[in-house]
N, C-alpha and C. Protein backbone atom coordinates (compact mmCIF):
# COMPACT_ATOMS: atom_id res chain seq x y z
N UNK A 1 27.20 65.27 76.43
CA UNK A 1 27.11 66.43 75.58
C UNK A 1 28.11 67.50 76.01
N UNK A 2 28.39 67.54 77.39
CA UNK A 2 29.41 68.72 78.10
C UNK A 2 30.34 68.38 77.48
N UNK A 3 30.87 66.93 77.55
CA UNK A 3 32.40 66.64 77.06
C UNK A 3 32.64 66.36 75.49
N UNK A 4 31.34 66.41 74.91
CA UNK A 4 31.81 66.97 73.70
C UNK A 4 32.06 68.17 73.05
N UNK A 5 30.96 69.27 73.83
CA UNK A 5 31.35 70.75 73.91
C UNK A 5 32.69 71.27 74.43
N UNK A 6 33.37 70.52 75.50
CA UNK A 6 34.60 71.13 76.17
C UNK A 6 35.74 70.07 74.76
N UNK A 7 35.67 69.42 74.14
CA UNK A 7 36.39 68.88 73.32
C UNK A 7 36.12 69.79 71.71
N UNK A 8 35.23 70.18 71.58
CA UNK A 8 34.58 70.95 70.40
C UNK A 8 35.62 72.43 70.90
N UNK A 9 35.67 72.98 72.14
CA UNK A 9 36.31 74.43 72.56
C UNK A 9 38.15 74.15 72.53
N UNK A 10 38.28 72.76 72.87
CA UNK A 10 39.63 72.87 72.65
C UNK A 10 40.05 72.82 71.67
N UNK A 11 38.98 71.89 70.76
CA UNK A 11 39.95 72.37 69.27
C UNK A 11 39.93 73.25 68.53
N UNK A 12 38.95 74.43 68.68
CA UNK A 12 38.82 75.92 68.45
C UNK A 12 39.85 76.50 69.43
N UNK A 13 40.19 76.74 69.75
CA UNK A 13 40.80 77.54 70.52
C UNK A 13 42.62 76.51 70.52
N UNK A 14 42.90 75.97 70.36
CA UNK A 14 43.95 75.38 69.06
C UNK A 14 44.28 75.39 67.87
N UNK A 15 43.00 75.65 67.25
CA UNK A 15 43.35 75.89 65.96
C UNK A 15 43.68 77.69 65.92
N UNK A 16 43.34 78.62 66.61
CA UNK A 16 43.05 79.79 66.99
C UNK A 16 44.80 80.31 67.75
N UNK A 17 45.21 79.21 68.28
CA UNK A 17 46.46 79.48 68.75
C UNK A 17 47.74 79.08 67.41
N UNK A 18 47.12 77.99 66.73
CA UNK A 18 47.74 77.96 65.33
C UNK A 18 48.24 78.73 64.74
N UNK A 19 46.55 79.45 64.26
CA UNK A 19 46.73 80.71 63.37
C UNK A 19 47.71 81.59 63.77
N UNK A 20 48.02 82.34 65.30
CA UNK A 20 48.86 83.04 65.33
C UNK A 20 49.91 82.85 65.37
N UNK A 21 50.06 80.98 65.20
CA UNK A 21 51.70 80.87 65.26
C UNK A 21 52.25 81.24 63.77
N UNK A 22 51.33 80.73 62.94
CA UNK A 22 51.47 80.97 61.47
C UNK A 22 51.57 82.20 60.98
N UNK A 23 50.59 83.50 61.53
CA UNK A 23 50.96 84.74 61.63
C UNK A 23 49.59 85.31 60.61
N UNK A 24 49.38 86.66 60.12
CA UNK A 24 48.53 87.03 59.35
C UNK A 24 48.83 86.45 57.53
N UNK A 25 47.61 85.92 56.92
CA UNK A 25 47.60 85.23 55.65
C UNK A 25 46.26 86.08 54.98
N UNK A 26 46.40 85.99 53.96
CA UNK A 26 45.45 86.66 53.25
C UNK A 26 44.09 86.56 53.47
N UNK A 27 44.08 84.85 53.83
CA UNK A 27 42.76 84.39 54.17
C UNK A 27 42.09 84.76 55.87
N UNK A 28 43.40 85.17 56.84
CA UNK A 28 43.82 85.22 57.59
C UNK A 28 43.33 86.77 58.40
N UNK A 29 43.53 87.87 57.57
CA UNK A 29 44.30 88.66 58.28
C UNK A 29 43.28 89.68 59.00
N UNK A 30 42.12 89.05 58.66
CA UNK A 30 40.66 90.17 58.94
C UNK A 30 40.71 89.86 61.01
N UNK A 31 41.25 88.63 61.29
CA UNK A 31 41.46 87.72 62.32
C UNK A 31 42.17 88.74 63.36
N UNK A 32 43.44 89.64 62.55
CA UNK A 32 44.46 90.25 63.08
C UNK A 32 43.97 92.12 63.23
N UNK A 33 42.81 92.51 62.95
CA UNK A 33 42.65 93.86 62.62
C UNK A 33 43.26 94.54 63.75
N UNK A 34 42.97 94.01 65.02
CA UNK A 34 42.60 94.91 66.39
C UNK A 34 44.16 94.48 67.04
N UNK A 35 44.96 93.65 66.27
CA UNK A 35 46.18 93.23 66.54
C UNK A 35 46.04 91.89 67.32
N UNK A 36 47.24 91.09 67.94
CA UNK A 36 47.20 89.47 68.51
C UNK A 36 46.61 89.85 69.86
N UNK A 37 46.99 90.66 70.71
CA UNK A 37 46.24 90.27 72.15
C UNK A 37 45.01 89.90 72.40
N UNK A 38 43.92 90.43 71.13
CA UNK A 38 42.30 89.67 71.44
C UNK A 38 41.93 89.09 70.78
N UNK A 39 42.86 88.27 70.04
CA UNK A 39 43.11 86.64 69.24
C UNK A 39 43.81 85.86 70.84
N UNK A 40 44.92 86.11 71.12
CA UNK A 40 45.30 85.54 72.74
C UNK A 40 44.51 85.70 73.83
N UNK A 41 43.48 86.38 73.54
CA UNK A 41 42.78 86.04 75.16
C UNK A 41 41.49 85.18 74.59
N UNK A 42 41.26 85.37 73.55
CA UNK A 42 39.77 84.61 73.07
C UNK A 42 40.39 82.89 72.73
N UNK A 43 41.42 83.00 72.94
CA UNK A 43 42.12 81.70 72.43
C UNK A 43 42.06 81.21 73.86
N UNK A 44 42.61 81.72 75.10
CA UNK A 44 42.71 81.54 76.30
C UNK A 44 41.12 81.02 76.85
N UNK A 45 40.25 82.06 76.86
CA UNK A 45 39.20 81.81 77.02
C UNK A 45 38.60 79.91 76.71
N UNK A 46 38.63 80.07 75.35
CA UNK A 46 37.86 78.88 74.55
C UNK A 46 38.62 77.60 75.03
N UNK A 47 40.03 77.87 75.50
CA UNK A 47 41.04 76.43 75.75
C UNK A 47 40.62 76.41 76.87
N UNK A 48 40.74 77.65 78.64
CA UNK A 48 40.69 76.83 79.46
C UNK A 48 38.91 76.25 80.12
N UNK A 49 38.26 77.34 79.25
CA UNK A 49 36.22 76.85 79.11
C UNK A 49 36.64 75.30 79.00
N UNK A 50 37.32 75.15 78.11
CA UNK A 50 36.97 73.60 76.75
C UNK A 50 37.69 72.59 77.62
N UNK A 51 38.78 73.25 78.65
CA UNK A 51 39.15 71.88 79.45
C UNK A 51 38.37 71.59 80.53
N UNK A 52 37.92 72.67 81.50
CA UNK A 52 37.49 72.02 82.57
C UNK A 52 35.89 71.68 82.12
N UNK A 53 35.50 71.95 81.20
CA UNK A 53 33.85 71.12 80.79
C UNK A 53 34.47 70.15 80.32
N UNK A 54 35.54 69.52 80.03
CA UNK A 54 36.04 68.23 79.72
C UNK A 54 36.18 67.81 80.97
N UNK A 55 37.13 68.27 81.41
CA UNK A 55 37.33 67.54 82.82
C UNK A 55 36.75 67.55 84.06
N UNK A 56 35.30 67.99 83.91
CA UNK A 56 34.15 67.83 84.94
C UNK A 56 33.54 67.28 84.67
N UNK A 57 33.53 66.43 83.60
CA UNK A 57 32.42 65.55 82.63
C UNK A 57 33.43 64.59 82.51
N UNK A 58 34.17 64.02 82.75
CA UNK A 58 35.28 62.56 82.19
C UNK A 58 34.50 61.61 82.72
């Protein structure tokens, strides 16, 4: 169940690093209010959570 949760956080937090490569979109832009740095750390967060509960569980 861990290593599907740490696989469930990496791909949130990928798709989350996406979005800002793509930039603000209409559907998008509520994402961007407070500006990118607390889209980049919540992205940070969820990727390196999502690896090591992957990789303490392999």
């Amino acid at each position: 169940m861990k290593k599907a949760m740490g696989v469930i956080l990496i791909i949130i937090g990928s798709l989350l690093t996406f979005i800002m490569k793509l930039g603000p979109a209409k559907e998008t832009v509520w994402l961007f209010t407070y500006g990118i740095w607390p889209l980049i750390i919540v992205a940070a967060i969820l990727l390196i959570t999502g690896l090591l509960l992957y990789n303490r569980n392999r």
